[in-house]
Protein backbone atom coordinates (compact mmCIF):
# COMPACT_ATOMS: atom_id res chain seq x y z
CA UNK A 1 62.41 -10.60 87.99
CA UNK A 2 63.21 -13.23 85.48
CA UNK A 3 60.44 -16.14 84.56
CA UNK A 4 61.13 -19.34 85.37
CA UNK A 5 64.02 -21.36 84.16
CA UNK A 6 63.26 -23.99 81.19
CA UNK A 7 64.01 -27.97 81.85
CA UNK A 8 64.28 -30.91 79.76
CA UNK A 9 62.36 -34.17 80.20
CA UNK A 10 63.30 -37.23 78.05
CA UNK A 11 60.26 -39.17 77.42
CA UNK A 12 60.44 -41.91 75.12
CA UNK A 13 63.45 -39.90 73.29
CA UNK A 14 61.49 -36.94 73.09
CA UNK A 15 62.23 -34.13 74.39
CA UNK A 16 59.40 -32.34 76.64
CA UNK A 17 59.92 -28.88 77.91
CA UNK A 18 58.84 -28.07 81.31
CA UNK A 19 59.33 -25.25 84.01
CA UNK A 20 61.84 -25.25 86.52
CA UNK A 21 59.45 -26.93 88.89
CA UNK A 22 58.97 -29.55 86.26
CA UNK A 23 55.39 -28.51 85.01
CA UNK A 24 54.75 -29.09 81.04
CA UNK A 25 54.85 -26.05 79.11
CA UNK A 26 52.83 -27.14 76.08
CA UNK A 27 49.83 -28.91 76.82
CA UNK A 28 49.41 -30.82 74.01
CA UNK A 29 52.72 -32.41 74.77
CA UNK A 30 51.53 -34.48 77.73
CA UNK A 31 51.32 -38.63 77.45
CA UNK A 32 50.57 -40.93 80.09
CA UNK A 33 54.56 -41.51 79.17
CA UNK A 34 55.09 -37.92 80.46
CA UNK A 35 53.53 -38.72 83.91
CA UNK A 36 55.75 -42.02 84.52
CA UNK A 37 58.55 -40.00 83.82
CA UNK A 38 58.21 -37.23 85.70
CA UNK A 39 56.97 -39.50 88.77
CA UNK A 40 60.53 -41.45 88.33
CA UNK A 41 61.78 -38.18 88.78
CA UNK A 42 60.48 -37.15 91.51
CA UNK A 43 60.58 -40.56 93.15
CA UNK A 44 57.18 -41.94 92.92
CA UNK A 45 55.85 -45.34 91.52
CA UNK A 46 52.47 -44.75 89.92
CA UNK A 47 49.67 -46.86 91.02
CA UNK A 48 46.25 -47.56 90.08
CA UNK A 49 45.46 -44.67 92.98
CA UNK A 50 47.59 -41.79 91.40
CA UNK A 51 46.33 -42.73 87.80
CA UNK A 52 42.49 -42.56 89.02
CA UNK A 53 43.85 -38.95 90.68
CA UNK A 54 45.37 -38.14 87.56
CA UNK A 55 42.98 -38.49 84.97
CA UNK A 56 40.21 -36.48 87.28
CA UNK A 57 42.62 -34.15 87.31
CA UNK A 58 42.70 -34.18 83.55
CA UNK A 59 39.21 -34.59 83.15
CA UNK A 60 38.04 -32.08 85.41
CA UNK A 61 40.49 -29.53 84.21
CA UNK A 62 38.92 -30.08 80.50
CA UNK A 63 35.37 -29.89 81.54
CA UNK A 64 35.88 -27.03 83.63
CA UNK A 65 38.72 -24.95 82.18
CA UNK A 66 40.21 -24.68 85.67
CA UNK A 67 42.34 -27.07 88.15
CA UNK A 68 40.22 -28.68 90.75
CA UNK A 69 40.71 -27.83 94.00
CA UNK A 70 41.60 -30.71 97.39
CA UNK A 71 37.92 -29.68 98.62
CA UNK A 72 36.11 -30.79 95.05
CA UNK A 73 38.28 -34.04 95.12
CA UNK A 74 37.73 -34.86 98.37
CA UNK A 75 33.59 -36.07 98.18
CA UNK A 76 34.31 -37.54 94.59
CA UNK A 77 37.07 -39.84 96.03
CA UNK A 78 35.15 -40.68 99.42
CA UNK A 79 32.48 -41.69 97.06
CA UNK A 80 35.04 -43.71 94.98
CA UNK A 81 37.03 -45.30 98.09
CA UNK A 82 35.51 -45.05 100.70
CA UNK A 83 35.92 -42.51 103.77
CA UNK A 84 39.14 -43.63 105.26
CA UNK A 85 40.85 -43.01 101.75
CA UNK A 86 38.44 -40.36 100.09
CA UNK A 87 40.42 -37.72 102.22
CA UNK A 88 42.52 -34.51 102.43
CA UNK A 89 45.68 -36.54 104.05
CA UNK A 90 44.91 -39.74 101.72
CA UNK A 91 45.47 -37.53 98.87
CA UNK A 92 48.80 -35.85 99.90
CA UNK A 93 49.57 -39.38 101.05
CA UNK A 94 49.71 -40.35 96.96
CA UNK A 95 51.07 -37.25 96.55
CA UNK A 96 53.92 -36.29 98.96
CA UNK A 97 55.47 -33.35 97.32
CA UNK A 98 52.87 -30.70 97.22
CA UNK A 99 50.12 -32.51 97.27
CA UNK A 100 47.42 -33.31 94.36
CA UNK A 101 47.11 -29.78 93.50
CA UNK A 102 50.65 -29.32 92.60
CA UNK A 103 52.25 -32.92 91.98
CA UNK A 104 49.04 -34.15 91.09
CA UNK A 105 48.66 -31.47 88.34
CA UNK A 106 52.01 -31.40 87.23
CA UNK A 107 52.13 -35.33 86.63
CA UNK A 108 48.52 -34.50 85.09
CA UNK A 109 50.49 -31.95 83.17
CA UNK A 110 48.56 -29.51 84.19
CA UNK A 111 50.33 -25.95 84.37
CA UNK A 112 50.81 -24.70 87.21
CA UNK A 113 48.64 -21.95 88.22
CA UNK A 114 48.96 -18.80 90.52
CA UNK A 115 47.64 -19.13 94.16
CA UNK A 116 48.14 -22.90 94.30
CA UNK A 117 49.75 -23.97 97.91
């Protein structure tokens, strides 16, 4: 079986290598820049919403070493907007293809990490 295939994002003439599912492959690579980008992309318009998402995404990920999961982010955003918002559907809402745990990470650039749905 061959690994996956090896993309090229254009971010502020830069070149950004990502996966074929458009995850970042180096880390240290990722900019706020990267995350407009690849949300053009992938045909989302990044508001205030998706950027709070994002950077607990980031932050979480850096405190814990690992990718939060929809049931962690669920009480943190309820707490943050409320209950009609704070939830499960909310968050796939911002994040229609694949939800927070994969669009939201990979616009986070976050890689992408076995046993994610």
């Amino acid at each position: 079986m061959t690994g996956p295939l090896t993309r090229t994002l254009l971010v502020n003439g830069k070149p950004i290598e990502t996966d074929a599912e458009g995850c970042i492959k180096n880390l240290a690579e990722w900019s706020e820049a990267f995350a407009v980008v690849r949300a053009k992309e992938e045909g989302l318009e990044l508001t205030d919403e998706h950027w709070q998402v994002i950077r607990y995404l980031r932050d979480y990920y850096q405190e814990h070493s690992v990718q939060a999961q929809v049931r962690v982010m669920i009480p943190h955003f309820q707490e943050l907007w409320g209950a009609e918002k704070g939830t499960n559907h909310y968050l796939h809402e911002l994040f229609p293809i694949g939800g927070p745990q994969k669009q939201g990470n990979r616009l986070a650039g976050l890689l992408r990490t076995k046993g994610e749905h």
